[in-house]
Protein backbone atom coordinates (compact mmCIF):
# COMPACT_ATOMS: atom_id res chain seq x y z
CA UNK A 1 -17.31 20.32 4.20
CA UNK A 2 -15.45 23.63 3.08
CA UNK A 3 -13.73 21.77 0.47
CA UNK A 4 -16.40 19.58 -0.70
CA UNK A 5 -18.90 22.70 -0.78
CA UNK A 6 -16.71 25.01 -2.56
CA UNK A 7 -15.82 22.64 -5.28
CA UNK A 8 -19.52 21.96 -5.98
CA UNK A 9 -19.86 25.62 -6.42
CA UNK A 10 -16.32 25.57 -8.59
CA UNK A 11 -18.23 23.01 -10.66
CA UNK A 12 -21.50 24.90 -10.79
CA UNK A 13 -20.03 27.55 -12.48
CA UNK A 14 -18.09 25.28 -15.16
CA UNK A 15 -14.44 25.11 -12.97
CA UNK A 16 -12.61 21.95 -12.09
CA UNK A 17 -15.51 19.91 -13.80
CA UNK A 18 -13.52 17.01 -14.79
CA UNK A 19 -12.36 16.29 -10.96
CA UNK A 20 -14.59 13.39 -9.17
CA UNK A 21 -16.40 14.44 -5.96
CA UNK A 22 -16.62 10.62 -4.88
CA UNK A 23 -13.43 10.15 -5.10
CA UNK A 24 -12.09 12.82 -3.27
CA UNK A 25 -14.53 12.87 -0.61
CA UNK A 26 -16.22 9.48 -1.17
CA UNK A 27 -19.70 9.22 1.36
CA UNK A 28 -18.57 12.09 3.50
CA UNK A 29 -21.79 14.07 3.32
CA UNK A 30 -23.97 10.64 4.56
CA UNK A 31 -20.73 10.06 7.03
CA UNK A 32 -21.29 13.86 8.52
CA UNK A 33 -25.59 13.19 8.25
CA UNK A 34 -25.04 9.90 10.69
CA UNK A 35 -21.97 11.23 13.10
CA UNK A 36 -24.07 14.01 13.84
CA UNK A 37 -27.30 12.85 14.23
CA UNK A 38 -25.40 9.98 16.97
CA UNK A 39 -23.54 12.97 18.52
CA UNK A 40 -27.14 15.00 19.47
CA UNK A 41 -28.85 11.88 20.52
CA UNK A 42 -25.90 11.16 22.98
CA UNK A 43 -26.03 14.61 24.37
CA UNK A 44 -29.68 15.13 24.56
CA UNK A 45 -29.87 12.26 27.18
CA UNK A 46 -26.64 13.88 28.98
CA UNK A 47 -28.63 16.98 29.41
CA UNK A 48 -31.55 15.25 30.18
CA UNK A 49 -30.11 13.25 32.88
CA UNK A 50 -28.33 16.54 34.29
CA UNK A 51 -32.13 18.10 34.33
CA UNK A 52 -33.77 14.88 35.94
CA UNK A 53 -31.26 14.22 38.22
CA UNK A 54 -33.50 11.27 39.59
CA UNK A 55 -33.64 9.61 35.87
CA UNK A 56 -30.73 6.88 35.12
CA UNK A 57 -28.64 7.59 32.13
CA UNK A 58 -29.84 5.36 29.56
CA UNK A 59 -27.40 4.91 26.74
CA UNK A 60 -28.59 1.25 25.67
CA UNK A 61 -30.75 2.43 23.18
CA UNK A 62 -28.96 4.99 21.17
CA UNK A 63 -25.78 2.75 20.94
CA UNK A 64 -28.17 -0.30 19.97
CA UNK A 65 -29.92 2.19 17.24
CA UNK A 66 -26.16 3.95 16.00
CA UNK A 67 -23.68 1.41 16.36
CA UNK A 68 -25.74 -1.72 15.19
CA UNK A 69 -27.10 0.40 12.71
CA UNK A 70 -25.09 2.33 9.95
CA UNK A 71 -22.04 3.84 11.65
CA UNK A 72 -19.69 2.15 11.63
CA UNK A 73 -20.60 0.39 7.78
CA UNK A 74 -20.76 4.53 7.10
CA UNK A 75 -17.27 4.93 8.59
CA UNK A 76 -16.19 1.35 6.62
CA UNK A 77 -16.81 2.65 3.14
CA UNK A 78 -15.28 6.11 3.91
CA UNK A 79 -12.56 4.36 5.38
CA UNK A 80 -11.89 2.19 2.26
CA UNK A 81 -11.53 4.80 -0.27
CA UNK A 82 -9.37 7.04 1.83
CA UNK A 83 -6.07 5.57 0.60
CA UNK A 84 -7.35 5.67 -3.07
CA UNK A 85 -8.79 9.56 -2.12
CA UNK A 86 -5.37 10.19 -0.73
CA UNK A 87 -3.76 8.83 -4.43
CA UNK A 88 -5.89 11.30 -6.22
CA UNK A 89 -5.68 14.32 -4.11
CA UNK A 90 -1.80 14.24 -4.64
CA UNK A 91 -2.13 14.27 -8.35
CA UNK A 92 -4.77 16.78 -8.27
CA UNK A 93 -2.22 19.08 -6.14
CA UNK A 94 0.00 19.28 -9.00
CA UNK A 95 -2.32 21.18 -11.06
CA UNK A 96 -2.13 24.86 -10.96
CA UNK A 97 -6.02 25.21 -10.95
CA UNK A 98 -6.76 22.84 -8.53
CA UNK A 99 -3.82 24.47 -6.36
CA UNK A 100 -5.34 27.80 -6.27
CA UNK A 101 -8.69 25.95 -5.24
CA UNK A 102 -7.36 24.81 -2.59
CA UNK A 103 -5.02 27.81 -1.38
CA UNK A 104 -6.95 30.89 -2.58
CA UNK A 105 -10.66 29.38 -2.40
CA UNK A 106 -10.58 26.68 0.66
CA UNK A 107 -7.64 27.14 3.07
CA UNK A 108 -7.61 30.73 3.85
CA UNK A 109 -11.32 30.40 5.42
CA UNK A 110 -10.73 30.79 8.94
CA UNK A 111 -13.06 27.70 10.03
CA UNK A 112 -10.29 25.45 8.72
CA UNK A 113 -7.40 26.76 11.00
CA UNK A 114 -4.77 26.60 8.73
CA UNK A 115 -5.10 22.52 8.45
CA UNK A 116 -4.83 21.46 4.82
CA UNK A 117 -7.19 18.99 2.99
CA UNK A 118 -4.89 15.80 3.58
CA UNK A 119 -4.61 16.69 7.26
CA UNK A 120 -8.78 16.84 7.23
CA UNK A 121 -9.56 13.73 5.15
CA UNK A 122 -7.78 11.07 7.68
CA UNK A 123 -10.21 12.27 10.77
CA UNK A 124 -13.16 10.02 10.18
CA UNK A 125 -10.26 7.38 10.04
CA UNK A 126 -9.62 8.74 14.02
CA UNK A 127 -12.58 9.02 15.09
CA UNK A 128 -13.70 5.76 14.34
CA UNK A 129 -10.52 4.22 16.50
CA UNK A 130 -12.24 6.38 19.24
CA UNK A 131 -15.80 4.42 19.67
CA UNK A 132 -13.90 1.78 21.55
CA UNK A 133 -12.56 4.48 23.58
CA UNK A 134 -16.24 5.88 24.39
CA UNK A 135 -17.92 2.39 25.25
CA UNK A 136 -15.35 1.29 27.60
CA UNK A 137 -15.43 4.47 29.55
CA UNK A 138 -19.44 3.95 29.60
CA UNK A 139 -19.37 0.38 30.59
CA UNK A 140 -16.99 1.05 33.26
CA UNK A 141 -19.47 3.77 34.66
CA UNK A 142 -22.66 2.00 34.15
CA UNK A 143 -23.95 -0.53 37.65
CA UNK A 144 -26.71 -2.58 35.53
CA UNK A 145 -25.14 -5.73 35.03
CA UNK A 146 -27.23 -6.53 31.52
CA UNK A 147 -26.21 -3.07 30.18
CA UNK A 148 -22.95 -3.42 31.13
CA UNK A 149 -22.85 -6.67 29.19
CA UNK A 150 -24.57 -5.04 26.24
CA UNK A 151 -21.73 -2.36 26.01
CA UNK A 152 -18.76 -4.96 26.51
CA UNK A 153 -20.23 -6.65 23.34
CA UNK A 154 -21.02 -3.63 21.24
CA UNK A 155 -17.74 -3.06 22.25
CA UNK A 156 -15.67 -6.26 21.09
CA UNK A 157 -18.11 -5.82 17.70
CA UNK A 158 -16.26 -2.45 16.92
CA UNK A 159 -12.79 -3.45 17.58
CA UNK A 160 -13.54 -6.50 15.33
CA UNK A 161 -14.86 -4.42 12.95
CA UNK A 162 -12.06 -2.10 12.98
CA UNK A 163 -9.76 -4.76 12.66
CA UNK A 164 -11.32 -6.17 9.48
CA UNK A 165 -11.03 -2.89 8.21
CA UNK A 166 -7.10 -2.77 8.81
CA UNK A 167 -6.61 -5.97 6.34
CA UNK A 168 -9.08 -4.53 3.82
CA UNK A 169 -6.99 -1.07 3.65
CA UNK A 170 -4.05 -3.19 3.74
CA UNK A 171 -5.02 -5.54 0.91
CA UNK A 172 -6.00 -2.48 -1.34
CA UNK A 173 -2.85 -0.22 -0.62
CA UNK A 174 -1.08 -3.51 -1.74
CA UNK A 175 -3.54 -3.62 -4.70
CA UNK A 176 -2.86 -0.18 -5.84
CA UNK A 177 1.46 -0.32 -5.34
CA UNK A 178 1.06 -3.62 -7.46
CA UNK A 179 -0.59 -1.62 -10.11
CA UNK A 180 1.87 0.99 -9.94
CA UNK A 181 4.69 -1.07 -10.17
CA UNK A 182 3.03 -2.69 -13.08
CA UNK A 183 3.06 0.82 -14.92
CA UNK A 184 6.42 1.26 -14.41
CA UNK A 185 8.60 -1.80 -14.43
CA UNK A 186 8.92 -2.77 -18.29
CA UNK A 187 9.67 -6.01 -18.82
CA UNK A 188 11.42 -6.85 -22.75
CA UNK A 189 11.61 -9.59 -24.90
CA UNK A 190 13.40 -12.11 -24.65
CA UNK A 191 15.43 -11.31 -28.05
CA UNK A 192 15.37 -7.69 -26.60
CA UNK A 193 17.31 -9.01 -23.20
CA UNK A 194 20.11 -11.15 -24.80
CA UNK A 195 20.90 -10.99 -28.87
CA UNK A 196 22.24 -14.65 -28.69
CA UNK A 197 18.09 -15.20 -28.91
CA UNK A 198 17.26 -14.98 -32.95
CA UNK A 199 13.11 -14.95 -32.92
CA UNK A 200 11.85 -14.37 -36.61
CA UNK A 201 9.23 -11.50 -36.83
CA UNK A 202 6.55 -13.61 -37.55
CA UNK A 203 6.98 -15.87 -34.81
CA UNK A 204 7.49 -12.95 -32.24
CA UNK A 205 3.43 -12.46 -32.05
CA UNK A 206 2.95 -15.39 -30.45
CA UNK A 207 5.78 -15.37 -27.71
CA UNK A 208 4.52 -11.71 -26.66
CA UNK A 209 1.26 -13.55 -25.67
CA UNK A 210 2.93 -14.99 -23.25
CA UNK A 211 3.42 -11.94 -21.51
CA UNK A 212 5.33 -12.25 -17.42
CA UNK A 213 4.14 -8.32 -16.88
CA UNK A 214 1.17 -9.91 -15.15
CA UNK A 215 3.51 -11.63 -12.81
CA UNK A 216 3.04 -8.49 -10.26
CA UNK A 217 -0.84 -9.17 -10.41
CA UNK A 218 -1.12 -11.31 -7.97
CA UNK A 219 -3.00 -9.61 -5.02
CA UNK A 220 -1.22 -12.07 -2.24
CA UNK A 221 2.35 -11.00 -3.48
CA UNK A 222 4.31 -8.78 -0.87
CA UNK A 223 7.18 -6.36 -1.75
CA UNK A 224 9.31 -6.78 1.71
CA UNK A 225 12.29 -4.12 0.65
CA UNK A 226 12.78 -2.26 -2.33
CA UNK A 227 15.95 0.70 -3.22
CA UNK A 228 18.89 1.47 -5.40
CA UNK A 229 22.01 -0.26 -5.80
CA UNK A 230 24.87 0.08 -7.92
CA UNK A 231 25.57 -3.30 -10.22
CA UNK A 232 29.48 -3.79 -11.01
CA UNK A 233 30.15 -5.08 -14.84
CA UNK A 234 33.03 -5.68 -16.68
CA UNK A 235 33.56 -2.28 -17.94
CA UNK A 236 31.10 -0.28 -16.44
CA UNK A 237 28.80 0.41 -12.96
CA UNK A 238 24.85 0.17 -13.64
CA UNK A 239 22.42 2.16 -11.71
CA UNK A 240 19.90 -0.72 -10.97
CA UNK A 241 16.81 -0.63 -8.81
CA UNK A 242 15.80 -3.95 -6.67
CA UNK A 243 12.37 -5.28 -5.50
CA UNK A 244 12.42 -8.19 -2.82
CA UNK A 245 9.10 -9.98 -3.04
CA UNK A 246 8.24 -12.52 -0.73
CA UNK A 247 8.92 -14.88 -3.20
CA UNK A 248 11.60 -14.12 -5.10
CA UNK A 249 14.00 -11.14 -6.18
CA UNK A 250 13.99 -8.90 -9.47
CA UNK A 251 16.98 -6.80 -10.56
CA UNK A 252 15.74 -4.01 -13.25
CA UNK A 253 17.95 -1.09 -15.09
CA UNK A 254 16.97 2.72 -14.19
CA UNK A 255 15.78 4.66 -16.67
CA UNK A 256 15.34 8.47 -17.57
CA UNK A 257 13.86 8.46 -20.79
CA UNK A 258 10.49 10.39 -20.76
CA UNK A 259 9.12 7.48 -23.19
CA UNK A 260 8.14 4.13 -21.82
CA UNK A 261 8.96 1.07 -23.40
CA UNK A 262 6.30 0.80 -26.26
CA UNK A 263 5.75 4.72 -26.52
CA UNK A 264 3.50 5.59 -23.83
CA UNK A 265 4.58 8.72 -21.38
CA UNK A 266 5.66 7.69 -17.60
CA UNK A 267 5.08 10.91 -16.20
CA UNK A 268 1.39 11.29 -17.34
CA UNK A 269 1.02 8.24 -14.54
CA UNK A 270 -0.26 8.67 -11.37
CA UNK A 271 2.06 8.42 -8.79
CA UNK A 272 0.61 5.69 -5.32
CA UNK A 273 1.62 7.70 -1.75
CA UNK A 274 2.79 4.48 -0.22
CA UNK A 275 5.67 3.71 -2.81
CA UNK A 276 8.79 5.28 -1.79
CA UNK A 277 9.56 8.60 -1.76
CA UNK A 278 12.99 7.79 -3.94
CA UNK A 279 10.84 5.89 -6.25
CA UNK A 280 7.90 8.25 -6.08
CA UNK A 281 10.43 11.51 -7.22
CA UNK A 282 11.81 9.06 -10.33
CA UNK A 283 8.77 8.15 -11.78
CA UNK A 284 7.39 11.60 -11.60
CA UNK A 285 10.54 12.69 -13.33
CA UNK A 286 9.60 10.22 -16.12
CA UNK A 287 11.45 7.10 -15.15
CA UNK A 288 11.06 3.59 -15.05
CA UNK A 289 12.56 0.53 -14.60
CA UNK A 290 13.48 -2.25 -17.42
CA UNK A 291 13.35 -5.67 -16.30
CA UNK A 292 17.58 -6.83 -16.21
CA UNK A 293 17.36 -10.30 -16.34
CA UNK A 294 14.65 -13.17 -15.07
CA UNK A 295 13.41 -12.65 -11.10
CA UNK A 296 15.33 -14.88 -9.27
CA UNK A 297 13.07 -17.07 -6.86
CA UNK A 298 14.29 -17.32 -3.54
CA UNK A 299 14.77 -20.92 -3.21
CA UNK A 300 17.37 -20.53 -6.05
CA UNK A 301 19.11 -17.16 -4.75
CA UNK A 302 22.61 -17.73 -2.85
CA UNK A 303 23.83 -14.49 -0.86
CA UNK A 304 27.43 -14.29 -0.30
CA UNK A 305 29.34 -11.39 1.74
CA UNK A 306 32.27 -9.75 -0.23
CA UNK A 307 35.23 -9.72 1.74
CA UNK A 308 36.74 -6.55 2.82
CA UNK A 309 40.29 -7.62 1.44
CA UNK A 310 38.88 -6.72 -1.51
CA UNK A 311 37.70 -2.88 -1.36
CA UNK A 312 41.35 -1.64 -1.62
CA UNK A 313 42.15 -4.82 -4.44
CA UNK A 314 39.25 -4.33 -6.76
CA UNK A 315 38.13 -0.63 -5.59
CA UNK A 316 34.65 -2.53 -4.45
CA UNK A 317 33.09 -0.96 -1.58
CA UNK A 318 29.95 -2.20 0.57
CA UNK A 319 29.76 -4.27 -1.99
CA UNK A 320 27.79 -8.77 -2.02
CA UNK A 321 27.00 -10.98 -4.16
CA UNK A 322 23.68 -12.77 -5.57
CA UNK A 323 23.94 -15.90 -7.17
CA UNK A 324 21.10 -17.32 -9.50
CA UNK A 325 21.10 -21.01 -9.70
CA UNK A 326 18.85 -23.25 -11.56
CA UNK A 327 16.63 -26.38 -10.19
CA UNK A 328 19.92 -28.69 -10.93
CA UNK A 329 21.86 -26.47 -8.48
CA UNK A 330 24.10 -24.83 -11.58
CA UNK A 331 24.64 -21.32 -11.57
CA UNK A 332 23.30 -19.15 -14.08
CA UNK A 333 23.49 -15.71 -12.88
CA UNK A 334 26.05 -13.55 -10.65
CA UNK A 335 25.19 -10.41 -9.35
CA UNK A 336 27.70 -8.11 -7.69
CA UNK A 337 25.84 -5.16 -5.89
CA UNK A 338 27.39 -2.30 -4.06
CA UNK A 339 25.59 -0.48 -1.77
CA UNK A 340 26.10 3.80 -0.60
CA UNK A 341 27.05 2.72 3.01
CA UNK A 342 27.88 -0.20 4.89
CA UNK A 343 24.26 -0.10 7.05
CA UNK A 344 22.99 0.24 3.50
CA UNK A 345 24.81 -3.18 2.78
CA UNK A 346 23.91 -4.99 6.15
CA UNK A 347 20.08 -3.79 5.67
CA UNK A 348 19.60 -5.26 2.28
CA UNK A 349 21.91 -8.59 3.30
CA UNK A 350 19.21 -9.06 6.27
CA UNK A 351 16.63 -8.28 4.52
CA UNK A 352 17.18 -10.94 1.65
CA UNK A 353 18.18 -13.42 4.54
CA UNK A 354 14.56 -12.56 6.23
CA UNK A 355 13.04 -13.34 3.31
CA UNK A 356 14.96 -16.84 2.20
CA UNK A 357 14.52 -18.41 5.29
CA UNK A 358 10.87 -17.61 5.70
CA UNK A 359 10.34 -18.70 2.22
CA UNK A 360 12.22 -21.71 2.76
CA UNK A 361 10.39 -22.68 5.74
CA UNK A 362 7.09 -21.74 4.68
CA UNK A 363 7.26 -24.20 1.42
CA UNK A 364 8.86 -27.18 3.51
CA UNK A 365 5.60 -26.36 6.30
CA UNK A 366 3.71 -27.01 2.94
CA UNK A 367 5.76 -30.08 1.43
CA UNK A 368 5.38 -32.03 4.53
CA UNK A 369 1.56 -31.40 5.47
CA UNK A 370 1.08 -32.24 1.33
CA UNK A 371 2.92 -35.52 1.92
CA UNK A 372 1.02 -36.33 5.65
CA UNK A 373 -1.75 -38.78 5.34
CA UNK A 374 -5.12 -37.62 6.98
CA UNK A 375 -5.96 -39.47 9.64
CA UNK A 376 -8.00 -42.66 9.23
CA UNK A 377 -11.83 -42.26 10.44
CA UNK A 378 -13.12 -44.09 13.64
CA UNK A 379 -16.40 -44.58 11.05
CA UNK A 380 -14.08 -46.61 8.21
């Protein structure tokens, strides 16, 4: 509440006036209103009970009124935007007025014991892990056998909701890396990518229509391993940066250039906390990655091991190969990677094994329940 108050006042006075309350603190004030409010009820019968000593504690009806009412939805919506709060705040923090708000103005008050804003922001998350905590340590004091049934099922109603709340943070954090990778992975033409491809100009309109940079758009995509690799051509060895989707591989070319592909500026993006730190440091240095060839889908991707004969023959160390074949089973693509260190090596070689095999046997779990006939009806 330090932080939130003193900003209003910042932005009373004309400072900061461009940075959004709601999405730095979201429904905190209404989450602080309803916490509190639950948290005097439940002591005022404490210290009732303690002063009628005859009186049972009766908890049934401010857990009926509080947590079949609004506090957990409170804690939901709170919940929800803390990932996209947390996205924000980091950008903000780069700012030199925003910095001093929060050093000079916020975190030398002595209420907020040297904690930083971050560190404050994820507690409603903790808290509302807790409530399970509190009603099973009241059901397993209380002797009435309907209350006690009351609190087991307020209970399991929490933990469910708390475990609807895990996918829906999940499936937005995924949301919000997808949209970050969109910003920075460019993908070029195809006359761009290979110059054996002549496209006149006035044809090239219609082929950019056709655009694969919404291939990453899809919200049930996952990116199981990601990281930098070293790609060994002919005359030279290519910084590249690989993405393992769940469905197939892409291979893209680093980049320094402060300009992205088309003209726009990389490090005006905002950077998403849960991409990695590696990747997190290159884009804010301006970077990006260009698309090297097509993504390779994993029922076409062949992974061999490169021998260790040939580290002293060819000077290739932790090094593998990809191979890209077509539908016909021709190959169209080789790939050889090196990685910094042997674990390096055996990590990404596991990884893209993982991901083959459970790709492989999730689509023939799919090919032969699409080829099953249902089963006739008694009725028929």
């Amino acid at each position: 509440k330090i932080f939130m108050n003193t900003l209003k006042y910042l932005q009373s006075n004309e400072f900061l006036l461009d940075v959004d309350l709601w999405r730095l603190f979201s429904n905190l004030e209404e989450l602080n209103k309803i916490s509190l409010s639950f948290l005097k009820t439940f002591f005022e019968t404490v210290k009732e009970h303690i002063s009628k000593s005859d009186s049972p504690m009766d908890f049934s009806s401010i857990l009926r009124k509080f947590f079949q009412g609004d506090l957990c939805q409170t804690h939901q919506i709170y919940c929800l935007n803390y990932t996209s709060a947390v996205f924000y705040l980091e950008n903000l923090r780069q700012r030199e007025d925003f910095g001093i708000y929060l050093k000079q103005w916020c975190e030398q008050n002595e209420q907020c014991k040297r904690l930083h804003l971050p560190e404050l922001l994820v507690a409603p998350l903790h808290r509302l892990t807790r409530y399970p905590l509190l009603l099973n340590n009241i059901w397993k004091r209380s002797t009435d056998e309907t209350e006690k049934g009351f609190i087991w099922s307020l209970k399991e109603k929490v933990e469910k909701s708390i475990r609807d709340l895990e996918g829906k943070v999940k499936w937005l954090d995924n949301f919000q890396k997808f949209r970050q990778l969109q910003e920075v992975i460019i993908w070029p033409q195809v006359w761009d990518r290979d110059k054996r491809f002549f496209v006149p100009e006035c044809l090239k309109q219609s082929l950019r229509e056709n655009s694969s940079e919404n291939i990453l758009s899809s919200a049930n995509r996952l990116l199981l391993h990601e990281g930098r690799l070293t790609l060994a051509e002919s005359t030279r060895l290519l910084d590249v940066y690989l993405f393992l989707f769940d469905d197939f591989l892409l291979i893209t070319k680093i980049k320094r250039n402060k300009k992205k592909y088309g003209g726009s500026d990389t490090s005006l993006i905002p950077v998403c906390p849960s991409l990695t730190p590696e990747l997190q440091c290159f884009i804010r240095e301006g970077g990006f990655c260009t698309v090297l060839d097509q993504p390779i889908p994993l029922d076409r991707l062949v992974l061999k091991n490169v021998d260790p004969v040939h580290v002293t023959v060819f000077s290739l160390r932790n090094a593998f190969l990809i191979q890209h074949e077509n539908r016909y089973r021709q190959c169209i693509a080789v790939f050889l990677l090196q990685a910094q260190t042997e674990t390096a090596k055996k990590t990404w070689m596991s990884q893209i094994e993982t991901a083959v095999s459970h790709y492989t046997l999730q689509h023939e779990t799919k090919n032969s329940t699409a080829f099953c006939f249902p089963a006739e009806s008694s009725e028929i």
